[in-house]
Protein backbone atom coordinates (compact mmCIF):
# COMPACT_ATOMS: atom_id res chain seq x y z
CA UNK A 1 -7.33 -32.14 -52.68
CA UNK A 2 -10.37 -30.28 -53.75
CA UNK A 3 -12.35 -28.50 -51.24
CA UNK A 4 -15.15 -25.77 -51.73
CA UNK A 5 -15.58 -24.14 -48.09
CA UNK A 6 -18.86 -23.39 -48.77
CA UNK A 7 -19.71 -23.39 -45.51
CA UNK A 8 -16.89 -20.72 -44.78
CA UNK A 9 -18.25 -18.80 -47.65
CA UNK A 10 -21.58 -18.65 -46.11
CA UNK A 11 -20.74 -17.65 -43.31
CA UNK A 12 -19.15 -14.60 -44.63
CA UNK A 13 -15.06 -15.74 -44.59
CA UNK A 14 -13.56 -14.34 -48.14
CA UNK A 15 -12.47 -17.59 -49.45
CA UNK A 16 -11.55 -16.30 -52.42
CA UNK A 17 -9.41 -13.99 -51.29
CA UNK A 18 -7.64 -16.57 -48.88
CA UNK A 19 -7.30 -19.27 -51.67
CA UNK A 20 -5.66 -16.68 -53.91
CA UNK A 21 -2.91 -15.71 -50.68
CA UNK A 22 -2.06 -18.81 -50.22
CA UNK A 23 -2.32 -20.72 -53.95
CA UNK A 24 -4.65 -23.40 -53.97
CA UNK A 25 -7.37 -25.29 -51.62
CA UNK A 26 -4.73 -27.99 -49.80
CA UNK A 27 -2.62 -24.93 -48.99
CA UNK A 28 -4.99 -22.62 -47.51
CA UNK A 29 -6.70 -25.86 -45.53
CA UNK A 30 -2.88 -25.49 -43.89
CA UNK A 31 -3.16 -22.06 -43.36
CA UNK A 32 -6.96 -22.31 -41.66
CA UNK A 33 -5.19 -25.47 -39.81
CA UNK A 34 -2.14 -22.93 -39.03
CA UNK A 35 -4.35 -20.15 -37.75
CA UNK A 36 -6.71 -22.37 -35.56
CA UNK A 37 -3.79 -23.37 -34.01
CA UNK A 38 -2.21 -20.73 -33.12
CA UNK A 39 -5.18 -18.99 -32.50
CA UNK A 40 -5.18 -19.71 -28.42
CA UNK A 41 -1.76 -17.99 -27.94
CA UNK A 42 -3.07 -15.07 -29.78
CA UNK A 43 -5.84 -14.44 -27.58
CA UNK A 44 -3.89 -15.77 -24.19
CA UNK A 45 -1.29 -13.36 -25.17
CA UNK A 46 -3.82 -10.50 -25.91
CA UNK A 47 -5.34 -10.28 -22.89
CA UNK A 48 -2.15 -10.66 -21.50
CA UNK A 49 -0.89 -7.51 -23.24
CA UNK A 50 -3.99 -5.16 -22.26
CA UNK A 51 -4.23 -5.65 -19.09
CA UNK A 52 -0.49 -5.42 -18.63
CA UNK A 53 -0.83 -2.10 -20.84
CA UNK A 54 2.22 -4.01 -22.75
CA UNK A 55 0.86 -1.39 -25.91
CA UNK A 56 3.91 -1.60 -27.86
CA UNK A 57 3.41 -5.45 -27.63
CA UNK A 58 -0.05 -5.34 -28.52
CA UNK A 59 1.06 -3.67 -31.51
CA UNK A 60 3.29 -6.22 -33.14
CA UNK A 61 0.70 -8.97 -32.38
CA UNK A 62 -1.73 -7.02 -34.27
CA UNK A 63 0.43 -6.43 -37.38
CA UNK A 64 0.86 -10.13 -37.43
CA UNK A 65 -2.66 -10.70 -36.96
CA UNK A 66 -4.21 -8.78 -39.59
CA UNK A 67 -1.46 -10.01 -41.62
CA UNK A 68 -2.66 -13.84 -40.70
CA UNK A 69 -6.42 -12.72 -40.84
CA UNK A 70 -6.25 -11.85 -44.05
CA UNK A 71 -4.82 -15.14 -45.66
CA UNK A 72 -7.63 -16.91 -44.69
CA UNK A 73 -10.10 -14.15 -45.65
CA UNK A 74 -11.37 -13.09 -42.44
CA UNK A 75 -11.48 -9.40 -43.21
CA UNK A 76 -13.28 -7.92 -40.67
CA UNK A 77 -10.71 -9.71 -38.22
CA UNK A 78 -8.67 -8.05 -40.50
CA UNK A 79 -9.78 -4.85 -40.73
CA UNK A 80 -9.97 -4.61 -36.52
CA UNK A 81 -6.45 -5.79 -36.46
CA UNK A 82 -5.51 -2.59 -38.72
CA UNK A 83 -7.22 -0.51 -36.62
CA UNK A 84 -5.97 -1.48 -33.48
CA UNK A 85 -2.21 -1.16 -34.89
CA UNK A 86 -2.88 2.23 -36.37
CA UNK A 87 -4.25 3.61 -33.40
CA UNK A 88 -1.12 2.47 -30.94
CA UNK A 89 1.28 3.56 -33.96
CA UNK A 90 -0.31 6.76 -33.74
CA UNK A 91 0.16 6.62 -29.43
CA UNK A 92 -3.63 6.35 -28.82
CA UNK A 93 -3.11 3.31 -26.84
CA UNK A 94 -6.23 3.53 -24.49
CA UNK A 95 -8.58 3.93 -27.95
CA UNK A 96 -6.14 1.02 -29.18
CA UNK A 97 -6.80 -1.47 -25.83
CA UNK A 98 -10.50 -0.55 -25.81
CA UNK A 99 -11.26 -1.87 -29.10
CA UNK A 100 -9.51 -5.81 -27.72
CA UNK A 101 -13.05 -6.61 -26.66
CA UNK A 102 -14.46 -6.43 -30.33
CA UNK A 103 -10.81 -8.04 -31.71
CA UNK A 104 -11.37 -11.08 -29.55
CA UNK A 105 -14.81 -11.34 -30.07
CA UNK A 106 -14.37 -11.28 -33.75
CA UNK A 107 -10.99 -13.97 -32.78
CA UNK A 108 -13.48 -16.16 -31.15
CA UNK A 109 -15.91 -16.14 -33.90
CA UNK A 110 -13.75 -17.22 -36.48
CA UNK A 111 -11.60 -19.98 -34.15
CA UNK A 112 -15.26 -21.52 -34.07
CA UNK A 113 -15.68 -21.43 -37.62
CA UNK A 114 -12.85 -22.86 -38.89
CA UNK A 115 -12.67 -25.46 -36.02
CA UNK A 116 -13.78 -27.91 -37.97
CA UNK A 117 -10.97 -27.92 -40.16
CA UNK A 118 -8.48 -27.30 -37.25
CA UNK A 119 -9.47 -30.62 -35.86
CA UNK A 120 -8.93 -32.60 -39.16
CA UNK A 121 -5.94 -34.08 -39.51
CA UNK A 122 -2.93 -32.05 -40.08
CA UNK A 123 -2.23 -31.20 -43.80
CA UNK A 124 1.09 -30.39 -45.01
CA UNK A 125 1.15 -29.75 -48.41
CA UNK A 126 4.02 -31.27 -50.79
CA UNK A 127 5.72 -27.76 -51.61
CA UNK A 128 6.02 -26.62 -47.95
CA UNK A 129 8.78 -27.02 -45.75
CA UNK A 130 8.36 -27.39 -41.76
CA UNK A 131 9.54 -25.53 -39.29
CA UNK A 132 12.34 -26.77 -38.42
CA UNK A 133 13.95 -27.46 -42.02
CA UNK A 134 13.16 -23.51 -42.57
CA UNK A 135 15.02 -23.04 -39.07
CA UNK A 136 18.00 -24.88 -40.77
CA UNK A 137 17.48 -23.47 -44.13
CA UNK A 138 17.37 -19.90 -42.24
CA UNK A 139 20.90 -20.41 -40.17
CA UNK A 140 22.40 -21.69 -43.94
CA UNK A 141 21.19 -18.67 -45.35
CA UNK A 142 22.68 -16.12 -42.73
CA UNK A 143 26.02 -18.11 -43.34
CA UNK A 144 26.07 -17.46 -47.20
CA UNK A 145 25.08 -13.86 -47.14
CA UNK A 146 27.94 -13.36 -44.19
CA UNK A 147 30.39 -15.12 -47.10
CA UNK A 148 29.38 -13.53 -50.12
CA UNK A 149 27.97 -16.42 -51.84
CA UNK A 150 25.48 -14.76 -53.73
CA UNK A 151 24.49 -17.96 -55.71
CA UNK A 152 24.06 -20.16 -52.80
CA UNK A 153 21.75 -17.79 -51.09
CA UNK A 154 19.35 -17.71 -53.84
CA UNK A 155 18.96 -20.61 -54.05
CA UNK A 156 18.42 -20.71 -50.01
CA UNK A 157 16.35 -17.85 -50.21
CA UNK A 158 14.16 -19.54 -52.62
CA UNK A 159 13.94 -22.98 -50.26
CA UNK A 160 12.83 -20.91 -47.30
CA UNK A 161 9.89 -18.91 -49.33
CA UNK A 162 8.39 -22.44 -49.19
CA UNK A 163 7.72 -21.89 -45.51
CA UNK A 164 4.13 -20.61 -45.40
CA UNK A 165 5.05 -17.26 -43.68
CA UNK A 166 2.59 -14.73 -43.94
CA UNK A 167 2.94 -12.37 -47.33
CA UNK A 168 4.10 -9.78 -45.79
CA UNK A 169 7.39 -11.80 -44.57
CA UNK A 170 7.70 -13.60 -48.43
CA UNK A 171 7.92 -9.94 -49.89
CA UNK A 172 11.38 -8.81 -47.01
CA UNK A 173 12.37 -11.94 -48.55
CA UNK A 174 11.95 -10.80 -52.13
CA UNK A 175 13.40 -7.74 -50.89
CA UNK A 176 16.49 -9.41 -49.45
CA UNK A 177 17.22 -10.97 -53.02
CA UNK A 178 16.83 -7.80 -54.59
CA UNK A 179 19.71 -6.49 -51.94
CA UNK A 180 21.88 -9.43 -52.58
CA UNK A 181 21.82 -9.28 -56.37
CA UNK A 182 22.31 -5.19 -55.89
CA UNK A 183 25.14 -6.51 -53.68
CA UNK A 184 23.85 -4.58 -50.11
CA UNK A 185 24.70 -7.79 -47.91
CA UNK A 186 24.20 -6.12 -44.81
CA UNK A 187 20.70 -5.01 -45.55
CA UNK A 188 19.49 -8.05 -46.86
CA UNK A 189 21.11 -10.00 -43.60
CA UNK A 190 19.20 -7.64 -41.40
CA UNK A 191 15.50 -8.36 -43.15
CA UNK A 192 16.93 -12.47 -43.45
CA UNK A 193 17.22 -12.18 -39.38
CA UNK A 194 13.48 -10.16 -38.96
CA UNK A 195 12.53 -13.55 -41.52
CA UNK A 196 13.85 -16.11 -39.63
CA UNK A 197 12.52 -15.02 -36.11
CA UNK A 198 9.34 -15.62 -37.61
CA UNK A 199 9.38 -19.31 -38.03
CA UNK A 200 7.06 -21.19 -35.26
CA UNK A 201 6.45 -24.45 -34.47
C-alpha cells in the first residue's frame, strides 16, 4: 500500500513525522484508523474527568494522548497534551482543566480530518499482532520472566513489540530486555505489567 496523505499534509498534520513513528504508509493508515477510533472515548472520558475534577486522571489520559498525537503527526494536539500534563504534574490543576476547551477543540479538529480514513476499511498490517494475541503473548511473557527463562522471554518480548503500542510503551519494553539480560527480573516484570495494561481492543 502506497498512500501520500496529501490532503493531511495540507492541512497541516506532520505526516512525515507520523510515517517515520510508525514505519511505513499501511502502518500509520492503522495508527490514523487506531486513533479515530478511539478518539470518542478520549473526549467522553475528558469531559468526564474535568468536570468531575478527576485531575490526576486527566493527567494519565493526557500523557497517552500526546503520546498518540504525536504518531500521527498532529503536533499541536500534541503540544496541548504536554501542556496540560505538565501543568497537573506541577499541581496547577485549575490552569490544567481550563486549557480542555482548546484540547478538545484541537481533538475535534483532527477526528474530522482523519475521518476519512477512519471510515475505510480496517487495515491491519502483516507485521502486527491484535489485541488479543498481544493479551496472550503478554500473560506468556509474565510467566517466563516469573521462571527465569531468559531466552523464552526474548523472544516473547520481541512478539509483543509487534503490537502497535505507542513509542513510549515499545521503549519500557526495550527497557525490560535490557533488565532481563542484566538479570533484574523483578524490574523488568513490573514495566512488562505497566506494558500489558496497555493493550485495547
Amino acid at each position: 500500500m502506497d498512500m501520500t496523505f496529501d490532503d493531511l499534509k495540507s492541512a497541516g498534520l506532520n505526516v512525515e513525522e507520523g510515517l517515520g513513528y510508525t514505519g511505513n504508509s499501511e502502518k500509520y493508515l492503522a495508527a490514523l484508523q487506531r486513533f479515530y477510533r478511539r478518539s470518542f472515548k478520549v473526549v467522553s472520558s475528558a469531559k468526564d474527568f474535568v468536570r468531575d475534577d478527576a485531575y490526576d486522571e486527566l493527567v494519565i489520559l493526557v500523557h497517552a494522548l500526546k503520546s498518540n498525537a504525536r504518531m500521527i503527526g498532529a503536533d499541536n494536539l500534541g503540544n496541548l497534551a504536554e501542556q496540560m500534563e505538565s501543568k497537573g504534574k506541577a499541581g496547577e490543576n485549575k490552569e490544567m482543566s481550563a486549557m480542555s476547551g482548546a484540547l478538545l477543540n484541537e481533538m475535534k479538529n483532527i477526528v474530522e480530518l482523519i475521518r476519512p480514513y477512519g471510515m475505510m476499511e480496517e487495515v491491519h498490517p502483516a507485521s502486527e499482532i491484535s489485541a488479543e494475541d498481544a493479551e496472550k503473548t503478554g500473560a506468556e511473557l509474565i510467566d517466563a520472566v516469573e521462571d527465569f527463562d531468559d531466552e523464552r522471554a526474548m523472544e516473547l518480548i520481541d512478539r509483543l513489540m509487534r503490537y502497535p503500542f505507542r513509542f513510549t510503551l515499545i521503549n519500557v519494553l526495550k527497557n525490560a530486555k535490557e533488565d532481563i539480560s542484566e538479570f533484574e527480573y523483578t524490574d523488568a516484570l513490573l514495566k512488562i505489567r505497566r506494558v500489558v495494561s496497555q493493550i485495547e481492543d
